[in-house]
Protein backbone atom coordinates (compact mmCIF):
# COMPACT_ATOMS: atom_id res chain seq x y z
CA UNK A 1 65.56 -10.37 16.00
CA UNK A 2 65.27 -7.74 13.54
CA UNK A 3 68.30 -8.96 11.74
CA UNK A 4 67.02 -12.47 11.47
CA UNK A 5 64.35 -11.05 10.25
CA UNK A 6 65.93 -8.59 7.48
CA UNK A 7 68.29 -11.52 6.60
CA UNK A 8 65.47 -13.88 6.12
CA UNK A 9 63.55 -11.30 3.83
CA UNK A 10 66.50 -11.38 1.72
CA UNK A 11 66.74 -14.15 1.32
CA UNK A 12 63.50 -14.76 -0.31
CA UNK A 13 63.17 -11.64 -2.44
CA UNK A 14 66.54 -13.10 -3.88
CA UNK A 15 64.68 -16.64 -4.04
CA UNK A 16 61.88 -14.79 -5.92
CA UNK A 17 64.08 -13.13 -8.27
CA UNK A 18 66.12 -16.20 -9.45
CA UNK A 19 62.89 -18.21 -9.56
CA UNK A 20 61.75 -15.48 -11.94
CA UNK A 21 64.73 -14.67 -14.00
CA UNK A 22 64.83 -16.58 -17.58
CA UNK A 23 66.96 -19.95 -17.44
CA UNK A 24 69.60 -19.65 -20.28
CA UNK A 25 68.51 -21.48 -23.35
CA UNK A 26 70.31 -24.57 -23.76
CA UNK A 27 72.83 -25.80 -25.83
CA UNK A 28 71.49 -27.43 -28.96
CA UNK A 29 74.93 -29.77 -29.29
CA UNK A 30 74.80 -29.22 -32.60
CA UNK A 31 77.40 -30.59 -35.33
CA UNK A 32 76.89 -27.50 -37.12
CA UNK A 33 77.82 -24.00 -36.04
CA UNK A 34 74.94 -21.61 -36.93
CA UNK A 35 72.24 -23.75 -35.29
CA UNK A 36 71.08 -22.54 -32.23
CA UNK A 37 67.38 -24.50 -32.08
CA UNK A 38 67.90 -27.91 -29.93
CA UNK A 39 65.00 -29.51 -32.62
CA UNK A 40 66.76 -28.06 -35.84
CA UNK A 41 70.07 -29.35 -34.41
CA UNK A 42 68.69 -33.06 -34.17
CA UNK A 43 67.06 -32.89 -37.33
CA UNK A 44 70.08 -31.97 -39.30
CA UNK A 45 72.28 -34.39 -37.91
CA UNK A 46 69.64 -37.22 -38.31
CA UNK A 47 69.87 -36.10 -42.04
CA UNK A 48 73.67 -35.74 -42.18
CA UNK A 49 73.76 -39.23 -40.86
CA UNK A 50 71.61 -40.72 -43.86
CA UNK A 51 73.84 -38.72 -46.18
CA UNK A 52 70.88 -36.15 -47.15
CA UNK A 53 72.56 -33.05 -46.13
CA UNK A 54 76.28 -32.39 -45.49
CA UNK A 55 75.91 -28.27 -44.44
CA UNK A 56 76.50 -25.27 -46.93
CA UNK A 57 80.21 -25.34 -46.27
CA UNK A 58 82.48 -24.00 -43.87
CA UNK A 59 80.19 -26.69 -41.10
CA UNK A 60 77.53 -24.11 -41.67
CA UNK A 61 73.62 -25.24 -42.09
CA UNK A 62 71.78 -21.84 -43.19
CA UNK A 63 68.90 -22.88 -41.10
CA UNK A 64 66.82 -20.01 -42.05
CA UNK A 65 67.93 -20.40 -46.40
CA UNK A 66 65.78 -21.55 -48.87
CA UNK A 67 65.87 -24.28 -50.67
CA UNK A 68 65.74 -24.82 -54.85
CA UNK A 69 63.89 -27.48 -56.63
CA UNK A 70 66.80 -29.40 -57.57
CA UNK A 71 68.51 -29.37 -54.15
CA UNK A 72 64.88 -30.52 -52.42
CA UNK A 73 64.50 -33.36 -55.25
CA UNK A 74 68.68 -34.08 -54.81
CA UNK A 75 67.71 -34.60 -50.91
CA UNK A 76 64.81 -36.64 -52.11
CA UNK A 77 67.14 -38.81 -53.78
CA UNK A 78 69.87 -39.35 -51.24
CA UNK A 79 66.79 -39.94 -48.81
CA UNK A 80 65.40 -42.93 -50.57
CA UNK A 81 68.81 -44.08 -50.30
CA UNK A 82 68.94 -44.43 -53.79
CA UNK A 83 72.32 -42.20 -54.14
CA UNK A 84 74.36 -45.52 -56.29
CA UNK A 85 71.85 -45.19 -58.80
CA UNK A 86 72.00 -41.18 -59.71
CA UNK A 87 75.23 -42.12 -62.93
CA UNK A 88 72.99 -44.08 -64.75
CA UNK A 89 70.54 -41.21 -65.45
CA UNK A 90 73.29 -38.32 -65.89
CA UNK A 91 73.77 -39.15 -69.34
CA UNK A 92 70.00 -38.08 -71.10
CA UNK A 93 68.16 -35.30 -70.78
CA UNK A 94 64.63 -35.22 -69.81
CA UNK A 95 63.68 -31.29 -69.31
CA UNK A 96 64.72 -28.95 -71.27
CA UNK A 97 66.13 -26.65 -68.76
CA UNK A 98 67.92 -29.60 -67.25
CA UNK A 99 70.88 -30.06 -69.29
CA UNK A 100 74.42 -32.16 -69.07
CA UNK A 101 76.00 -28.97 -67.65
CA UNK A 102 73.30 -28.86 -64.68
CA UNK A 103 74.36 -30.01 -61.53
CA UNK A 104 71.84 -31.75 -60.51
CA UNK A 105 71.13 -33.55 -63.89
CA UNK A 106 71.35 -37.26 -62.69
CA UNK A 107 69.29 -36.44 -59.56
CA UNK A 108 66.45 -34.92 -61.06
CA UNK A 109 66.38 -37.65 -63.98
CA UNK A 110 66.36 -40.21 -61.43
CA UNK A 111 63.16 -38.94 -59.45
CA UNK A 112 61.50 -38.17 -62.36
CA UNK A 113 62.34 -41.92 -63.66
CA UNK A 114 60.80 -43.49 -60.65
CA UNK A 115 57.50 -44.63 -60.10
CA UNK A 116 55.92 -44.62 -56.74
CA UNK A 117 52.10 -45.28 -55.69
CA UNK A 118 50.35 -48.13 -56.31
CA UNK A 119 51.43 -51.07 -59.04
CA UNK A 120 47.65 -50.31 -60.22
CA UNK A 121 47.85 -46.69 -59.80
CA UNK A 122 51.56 -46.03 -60.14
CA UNK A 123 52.73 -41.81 -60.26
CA UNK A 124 55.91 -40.54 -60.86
CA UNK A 125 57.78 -39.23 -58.45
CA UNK A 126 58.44 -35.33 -59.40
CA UNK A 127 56.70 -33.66 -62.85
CA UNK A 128 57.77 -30.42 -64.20
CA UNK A 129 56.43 -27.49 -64.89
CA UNK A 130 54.50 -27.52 -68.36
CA UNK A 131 56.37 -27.25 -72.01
CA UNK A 132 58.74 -29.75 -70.83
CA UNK A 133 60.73 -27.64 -68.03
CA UNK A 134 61.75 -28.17 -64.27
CA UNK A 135 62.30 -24.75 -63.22
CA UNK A 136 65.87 -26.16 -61.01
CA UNK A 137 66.40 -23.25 -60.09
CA UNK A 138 62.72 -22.03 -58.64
CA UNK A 139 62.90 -22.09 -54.62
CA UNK A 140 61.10 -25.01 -53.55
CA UNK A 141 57.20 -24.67 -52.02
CA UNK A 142 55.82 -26.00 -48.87
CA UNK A 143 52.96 -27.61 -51.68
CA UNK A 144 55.46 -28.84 -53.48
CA UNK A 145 57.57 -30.42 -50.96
CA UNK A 146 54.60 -32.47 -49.35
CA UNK A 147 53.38 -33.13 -52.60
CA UNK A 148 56.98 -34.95 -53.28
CA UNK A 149 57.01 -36.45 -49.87
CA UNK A 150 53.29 -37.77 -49.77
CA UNK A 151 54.57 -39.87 -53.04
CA UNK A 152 57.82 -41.14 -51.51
CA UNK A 153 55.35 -42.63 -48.95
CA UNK A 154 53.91 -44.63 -51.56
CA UNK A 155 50.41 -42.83 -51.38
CA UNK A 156 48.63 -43.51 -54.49
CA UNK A 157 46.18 -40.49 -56.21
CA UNK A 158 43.31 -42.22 -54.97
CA UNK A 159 44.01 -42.23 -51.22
CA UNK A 160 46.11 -38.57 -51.78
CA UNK A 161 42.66 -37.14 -53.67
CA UNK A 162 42.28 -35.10 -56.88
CA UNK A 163 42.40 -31.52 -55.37
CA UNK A 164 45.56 -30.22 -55.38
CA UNK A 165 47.32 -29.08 -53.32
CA UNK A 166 45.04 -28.81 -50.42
CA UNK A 167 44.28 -33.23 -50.50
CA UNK A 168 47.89 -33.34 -50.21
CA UNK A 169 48.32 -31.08 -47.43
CA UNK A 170 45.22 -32.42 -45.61
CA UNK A 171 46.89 -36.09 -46.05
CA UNK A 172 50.24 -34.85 -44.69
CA UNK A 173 48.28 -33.41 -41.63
CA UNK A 174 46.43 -36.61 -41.03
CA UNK A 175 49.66 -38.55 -40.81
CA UNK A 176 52.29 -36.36 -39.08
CA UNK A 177 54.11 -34.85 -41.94
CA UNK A 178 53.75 -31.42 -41.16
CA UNK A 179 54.21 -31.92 -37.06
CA UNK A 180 56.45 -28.27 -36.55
CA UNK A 181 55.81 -27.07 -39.68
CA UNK A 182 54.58 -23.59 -39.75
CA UNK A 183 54.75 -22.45 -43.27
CA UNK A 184 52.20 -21.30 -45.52
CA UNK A 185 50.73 -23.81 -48.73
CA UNK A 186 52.65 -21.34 -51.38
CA UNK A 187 55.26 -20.52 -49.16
CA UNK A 188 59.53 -21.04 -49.74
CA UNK A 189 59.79 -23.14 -46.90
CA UNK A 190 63.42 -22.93 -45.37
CA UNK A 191 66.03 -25.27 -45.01
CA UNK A 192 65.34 -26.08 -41.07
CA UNK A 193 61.40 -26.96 -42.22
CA UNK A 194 62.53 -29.12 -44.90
CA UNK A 195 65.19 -30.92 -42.55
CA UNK A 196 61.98 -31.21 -40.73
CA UNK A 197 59.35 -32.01 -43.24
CA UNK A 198 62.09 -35.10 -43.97
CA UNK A 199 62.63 -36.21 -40.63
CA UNK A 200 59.00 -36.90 -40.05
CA UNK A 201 58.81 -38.42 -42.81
CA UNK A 202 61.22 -41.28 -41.29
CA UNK A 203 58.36 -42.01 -39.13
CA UNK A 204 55.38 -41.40 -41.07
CA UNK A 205 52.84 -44.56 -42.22
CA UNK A 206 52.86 -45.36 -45.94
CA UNK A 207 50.37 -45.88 -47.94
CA UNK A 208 50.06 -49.64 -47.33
CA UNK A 209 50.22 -49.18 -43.25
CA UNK A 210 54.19 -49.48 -42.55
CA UNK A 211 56.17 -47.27 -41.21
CA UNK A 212 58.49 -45.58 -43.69
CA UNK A 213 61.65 -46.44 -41.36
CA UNK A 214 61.37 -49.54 -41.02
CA UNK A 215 61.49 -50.42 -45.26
CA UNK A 216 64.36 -48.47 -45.56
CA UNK A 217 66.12 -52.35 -44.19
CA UNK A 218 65.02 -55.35 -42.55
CA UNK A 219 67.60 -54.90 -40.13
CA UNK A 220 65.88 -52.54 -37.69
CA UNK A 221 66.52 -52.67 -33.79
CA UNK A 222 64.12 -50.65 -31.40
CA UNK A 223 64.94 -48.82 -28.12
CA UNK A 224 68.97 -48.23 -28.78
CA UNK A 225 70.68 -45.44 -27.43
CA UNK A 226 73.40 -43.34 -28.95
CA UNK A 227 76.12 -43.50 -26.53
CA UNK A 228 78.96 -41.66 -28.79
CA UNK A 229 79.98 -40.43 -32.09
CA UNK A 230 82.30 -39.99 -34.30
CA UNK A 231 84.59 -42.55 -32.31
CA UNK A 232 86.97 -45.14 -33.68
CA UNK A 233 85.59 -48.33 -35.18
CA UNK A 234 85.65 -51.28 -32.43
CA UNK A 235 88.67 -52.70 -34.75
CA UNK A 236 90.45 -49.36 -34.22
CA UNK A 237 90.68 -49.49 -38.33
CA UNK A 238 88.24 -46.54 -38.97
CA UNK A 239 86.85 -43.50 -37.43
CA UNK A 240 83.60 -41.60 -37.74
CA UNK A 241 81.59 -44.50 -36.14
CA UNK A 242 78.70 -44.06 -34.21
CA UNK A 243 78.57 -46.69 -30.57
CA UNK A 244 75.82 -47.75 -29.76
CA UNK A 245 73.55 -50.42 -27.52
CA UNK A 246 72.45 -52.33 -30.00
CA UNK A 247 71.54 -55.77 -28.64
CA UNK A 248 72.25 -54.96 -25.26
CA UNK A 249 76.28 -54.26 -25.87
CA UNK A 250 78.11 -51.68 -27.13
CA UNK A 251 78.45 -51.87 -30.67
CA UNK A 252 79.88 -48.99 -33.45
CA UNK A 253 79.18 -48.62 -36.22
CA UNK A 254 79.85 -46.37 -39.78
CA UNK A 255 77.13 -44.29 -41.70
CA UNK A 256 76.67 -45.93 -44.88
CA UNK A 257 76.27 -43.01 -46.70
CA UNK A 258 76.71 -39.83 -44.37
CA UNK A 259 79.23 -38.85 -41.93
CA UNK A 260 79.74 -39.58 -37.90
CA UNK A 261 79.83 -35.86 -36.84
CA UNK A 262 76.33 -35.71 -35.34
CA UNK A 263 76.74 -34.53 -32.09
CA UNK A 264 72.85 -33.93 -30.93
CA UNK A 265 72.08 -37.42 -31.56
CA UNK A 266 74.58 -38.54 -28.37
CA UNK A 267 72.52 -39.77 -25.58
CA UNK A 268 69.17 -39.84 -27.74
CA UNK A 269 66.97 -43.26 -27.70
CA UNK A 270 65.70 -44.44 -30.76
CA UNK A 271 65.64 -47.14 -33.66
CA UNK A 272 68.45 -48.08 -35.39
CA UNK A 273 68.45 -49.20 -38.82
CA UNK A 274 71.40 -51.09 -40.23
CA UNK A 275 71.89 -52.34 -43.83
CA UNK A 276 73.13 -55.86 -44.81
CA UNK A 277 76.60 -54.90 -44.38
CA UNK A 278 76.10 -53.46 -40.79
CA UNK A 279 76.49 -50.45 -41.37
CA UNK A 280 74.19 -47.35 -39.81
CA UNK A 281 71.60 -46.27 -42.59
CA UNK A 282 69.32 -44.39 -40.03
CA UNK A 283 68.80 -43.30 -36.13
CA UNK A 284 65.49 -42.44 -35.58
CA UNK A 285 64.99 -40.86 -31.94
CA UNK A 286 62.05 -40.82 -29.72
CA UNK A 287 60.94 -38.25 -27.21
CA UNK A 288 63.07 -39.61 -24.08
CA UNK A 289 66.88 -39.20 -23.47
């Protein structure tokens, strides 16, 4: 009796102690091998699908980096999906610390070129800095970011307000923008906060009540699941597709303008957005699995 007992005390002091002990953090199934955060690992592979980011080299992310004013406005680019148009503007200079020996010339012509807003109240896209300079190399602000991003949503001034930064910020709020976003107005926010400053973008309303996802094509299918990546093409002709269940089947299909390798998008649920050559522009998961 007294060993039943014993035994049976044992037992649940060990029951206690595994219900207590910490469960290990799980994997984030990331395609790149410094992140560690499950949320930070999505987020970059959404964005290395759309062709925004590709890593630091070496299939590194540098969650925790900064990021410079022309690499945020270069992501702003690739992110409008406007990548085909960056030659055109590489050949003129705009700001004077901008020149043909910049990097990031054609990019940061190219935003400041476009106009976004209203077609009664239109704003362009990125301004400098005063005396005709863009600071490049100046690490990007958490102000300035949503300030960039509240325009790519087509806000015009009147809706975003005249006090800046804080009618921005208190528009970004208002609309999701800055959902996991912890970062202070004047703050250099880091490379994980912009991956998700961007990726909440994908899902934020515009200005005239759409949801930016859904103009990025008119080809946009709801409720698909990612069911592998960076497979073979169903023709066996390519590889770095993404399969899908797209209309019920299973269906692959290649990034139009990033890469396959996004390994915490398998299983995720989401909408799918295809361009008119079928292939993947965007996958924009919801909260189930």
């Amino acid at each position: 009796m007294r060993i039943k007992r014993f035994l049976s005390g044992l037992l649940a002091v060990s029951l206690a102690a595994c219900l207590a002990a910490p469960l290990p953090a799980a994997a984030a199934g990331s395609s790149f091998s410094d992140i560690s955060d499950s949320a930070t690992a999505v987020n970059a592979d959404i964005l290395r699908l759309m062709g925004v980011v590709d890593g630091t080299g070496d299939n590194l992310f540098n969650p925790g980096g900064s990021l410079t004013r022309a690499e945020f406005c270069t992501m702003v680019v690739k992110f409008m999906q406007k990548g085909d148009e960056v030659p055109i503007y590489a050949t003129r200079t705009i700001f004077s610390d901008v020149t043909s020996s910049h990097w990031g010339l054609g990019y940061i012509n190219l935003a400041a070129s476009l106009n976004v807003g209203t077609e009664e109240a239109p704003v362009s896209l990125i301004s400098g800095v005063g005396d005709g300079r863009f600071e490049p190399e100046s690490k990007i602000t958490l102000a300035q970011a949503v300030t960039i991003l509240v325009r790519v949503l087509g806000y015009s001034s009147e809706q975003t307000g005249a006090v800046w930064p804080q009618s921005y910020l208190n528009l970004a709020d208002s609309i999701g923008l800055t959902d996991g976003v912890t970062a202070g107005v004047y703050d250099e926010i880091t490379r994980a906060q912009a991956a998700q400053l961007f990726v909440n973008a994908l899902s934020c309303k515009k200005g005239d009540g759409t949801v930016y996802y859904t103009t990025l094509s008119d080809k946009v299918t709801e409720d698909v699941i990612v069911l592998a990546v960076n497979v073979e093409t169903d023709d066996g002709t390519a590889r770095g597709a993404i399969r899908t269940t797209a209309s019920g089947a299973s269906e692959s299909y290649l990034p139009a303008n990033g890469r396959g390798e996004v390994y915490a998008l398998q299983g995720k649920r989401g909408a799918q957005v295809l361009n008119n050559r079928d292939e993947l522009v965007a996958f924009i998961p919801d909260d189930s699995n």
